[in-house]
Protein backbone atom coordinates (compact mmCIF):
# COMPACT_ATOMS: atom_id res chain seq x y z
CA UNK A 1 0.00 0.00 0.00
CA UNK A 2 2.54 2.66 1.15
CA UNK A 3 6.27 2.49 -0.82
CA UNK A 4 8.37 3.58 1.11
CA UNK A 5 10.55 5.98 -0.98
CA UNK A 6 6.88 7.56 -2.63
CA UNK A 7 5.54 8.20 1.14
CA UNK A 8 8.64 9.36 1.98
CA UNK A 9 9.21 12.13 -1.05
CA UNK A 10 5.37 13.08 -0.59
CA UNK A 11 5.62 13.83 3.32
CA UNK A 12 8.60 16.21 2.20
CA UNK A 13 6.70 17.55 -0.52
CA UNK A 14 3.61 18.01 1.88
CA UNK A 15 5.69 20.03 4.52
CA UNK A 16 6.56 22.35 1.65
CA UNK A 17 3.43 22.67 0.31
CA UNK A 18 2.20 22.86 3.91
CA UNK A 19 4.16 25.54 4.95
CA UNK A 20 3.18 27.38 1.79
CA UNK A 21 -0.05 27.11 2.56
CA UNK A 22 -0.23 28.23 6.85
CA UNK A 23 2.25 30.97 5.94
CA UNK A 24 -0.26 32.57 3.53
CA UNK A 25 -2.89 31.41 6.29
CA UNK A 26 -1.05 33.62 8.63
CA UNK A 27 -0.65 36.76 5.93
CA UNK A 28 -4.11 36.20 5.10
CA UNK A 29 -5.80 36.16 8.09
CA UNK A 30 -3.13 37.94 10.58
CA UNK A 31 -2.31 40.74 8.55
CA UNK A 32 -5.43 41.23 5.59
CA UNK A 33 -7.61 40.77 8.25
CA UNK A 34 -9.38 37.91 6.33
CA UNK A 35 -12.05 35.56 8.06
CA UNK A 36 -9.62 32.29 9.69
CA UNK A 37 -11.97 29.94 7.72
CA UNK A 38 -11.87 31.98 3.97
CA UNK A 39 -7.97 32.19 4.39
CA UNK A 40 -7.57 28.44 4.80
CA UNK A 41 -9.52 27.73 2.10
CA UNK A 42 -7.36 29.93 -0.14
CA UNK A 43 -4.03 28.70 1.09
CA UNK A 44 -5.09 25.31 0.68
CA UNK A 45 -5.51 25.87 -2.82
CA UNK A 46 -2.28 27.79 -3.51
CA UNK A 47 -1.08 24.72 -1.75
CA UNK A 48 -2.61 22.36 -4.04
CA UNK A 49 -1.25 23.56 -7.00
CA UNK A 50 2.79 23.47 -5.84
CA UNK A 51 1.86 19.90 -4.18
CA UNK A 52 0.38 18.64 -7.71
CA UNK A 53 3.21 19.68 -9.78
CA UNK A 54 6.06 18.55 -7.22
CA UNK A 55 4.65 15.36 -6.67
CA UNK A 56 3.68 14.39 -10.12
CA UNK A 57 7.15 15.50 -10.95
CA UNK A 58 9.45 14.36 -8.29
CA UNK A 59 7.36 12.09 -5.99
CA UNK A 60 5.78 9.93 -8.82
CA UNK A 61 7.77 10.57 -11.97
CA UNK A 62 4.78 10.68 -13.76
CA UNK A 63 4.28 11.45 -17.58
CA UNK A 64 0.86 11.48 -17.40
CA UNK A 65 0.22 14.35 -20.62
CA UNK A 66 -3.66 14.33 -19.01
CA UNK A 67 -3.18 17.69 -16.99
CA UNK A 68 -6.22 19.03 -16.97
CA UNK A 69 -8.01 16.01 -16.38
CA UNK A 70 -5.16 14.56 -14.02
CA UNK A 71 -5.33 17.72 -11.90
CA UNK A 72 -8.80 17.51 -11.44
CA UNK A 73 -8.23 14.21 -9.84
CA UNK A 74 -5.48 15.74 -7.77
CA UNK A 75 -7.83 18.61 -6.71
CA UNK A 76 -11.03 16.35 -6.22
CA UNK A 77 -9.02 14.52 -3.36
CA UNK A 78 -7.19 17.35 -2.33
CA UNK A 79 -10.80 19.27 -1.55
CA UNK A 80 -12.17 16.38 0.35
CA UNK A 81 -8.99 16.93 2.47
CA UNK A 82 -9.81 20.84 2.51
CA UNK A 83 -13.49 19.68 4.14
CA UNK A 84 -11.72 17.65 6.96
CA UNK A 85 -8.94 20.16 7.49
CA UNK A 86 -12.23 23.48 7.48
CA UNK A 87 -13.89 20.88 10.24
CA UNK A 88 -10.89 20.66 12.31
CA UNK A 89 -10.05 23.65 12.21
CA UNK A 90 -12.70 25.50 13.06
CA UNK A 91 -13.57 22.11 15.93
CA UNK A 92 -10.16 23.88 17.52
CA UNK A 93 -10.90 27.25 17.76
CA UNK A 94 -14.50 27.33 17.97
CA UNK A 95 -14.90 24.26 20.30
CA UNK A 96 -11.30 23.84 22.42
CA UNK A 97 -10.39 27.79 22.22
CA UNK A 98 -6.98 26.99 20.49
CA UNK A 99 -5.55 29.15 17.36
CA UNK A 100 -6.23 28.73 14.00
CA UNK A 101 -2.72 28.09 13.39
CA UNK A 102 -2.42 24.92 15.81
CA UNK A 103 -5.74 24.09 14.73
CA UNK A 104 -4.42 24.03 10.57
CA UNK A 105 -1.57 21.86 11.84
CA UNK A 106 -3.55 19.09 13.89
CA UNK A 107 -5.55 19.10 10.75
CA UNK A 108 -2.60 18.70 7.93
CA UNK A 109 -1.66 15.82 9.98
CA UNK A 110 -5.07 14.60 10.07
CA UNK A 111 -5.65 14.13 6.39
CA UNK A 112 -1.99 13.15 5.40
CA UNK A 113 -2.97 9.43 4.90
CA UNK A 114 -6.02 10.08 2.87
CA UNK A 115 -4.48 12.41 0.82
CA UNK A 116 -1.19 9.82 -0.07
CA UNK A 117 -3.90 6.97 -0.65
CA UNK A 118 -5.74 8.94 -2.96
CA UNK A 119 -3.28 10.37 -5.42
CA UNK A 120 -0.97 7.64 -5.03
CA UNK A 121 -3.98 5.42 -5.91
CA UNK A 122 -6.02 7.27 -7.78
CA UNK A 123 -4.30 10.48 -9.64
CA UNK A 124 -0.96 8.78 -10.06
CA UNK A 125 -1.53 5.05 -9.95
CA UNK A 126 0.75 3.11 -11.97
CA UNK A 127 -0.59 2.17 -15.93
């Protein structure tokens, strides 16, 4: 199920794409003054993009010529994850009083799994 070497290259890939995204999380909502909940939403996103074309470059080596179609894949997993990582978030600071920002990080770890299984299974799975 997991390769080693492919979970490996994707958790590095996620902290970069992950710290994409809660830094603009941070500029968006700390200094914009932006609504926690909007800001996430759009830094997820950005984040989506730079984790779809590292991963299907470096993680998966994929040649896939598909984009559009691929990427819509990639996004249509990577939104379910945006719906778990809204909950959480928003579980943290409207429920236990924490911060958005250690509520965005209990939730990236949340969804990790689901997010490997699904574009290692199905956006990049093997031909």
């Amino acid at each position: 199920m997991f390769k080693n070497e492919r979970i490996f290259g994707f958790f590095i890939i996620g902290i970069l794409s992950s710290a994409i995204d809660i830094g603009l999380l941070y500029v968006l909502t700390s200094y914009l003054g932006i609504w926690y909940l909007l800001s996430a939403t759009v830094s997820y996103c950005c984040g989506i993009v730079v984790s779809y074309l590292l991963n299907k470059c470096l993680t998966f080596h994929d040649a896939n010529r598909h984009y559009f179609v691929q990427f819509s894949a990639f996004a249509a997993i990577s939104f379910s994850c945006l719906l778990v990582n809204i909950c959480i978030i928003w579980l943290c600071v409207e429920l236990f009083s924490l911060g958005y920002l250690p509520g965005k990080i209990i939730a990236t770890g949340c969804s990790f799994f689901w997010n490997y299984y699904g574009q290692s299974r199905i956006t990049f799975h093997p031909s």
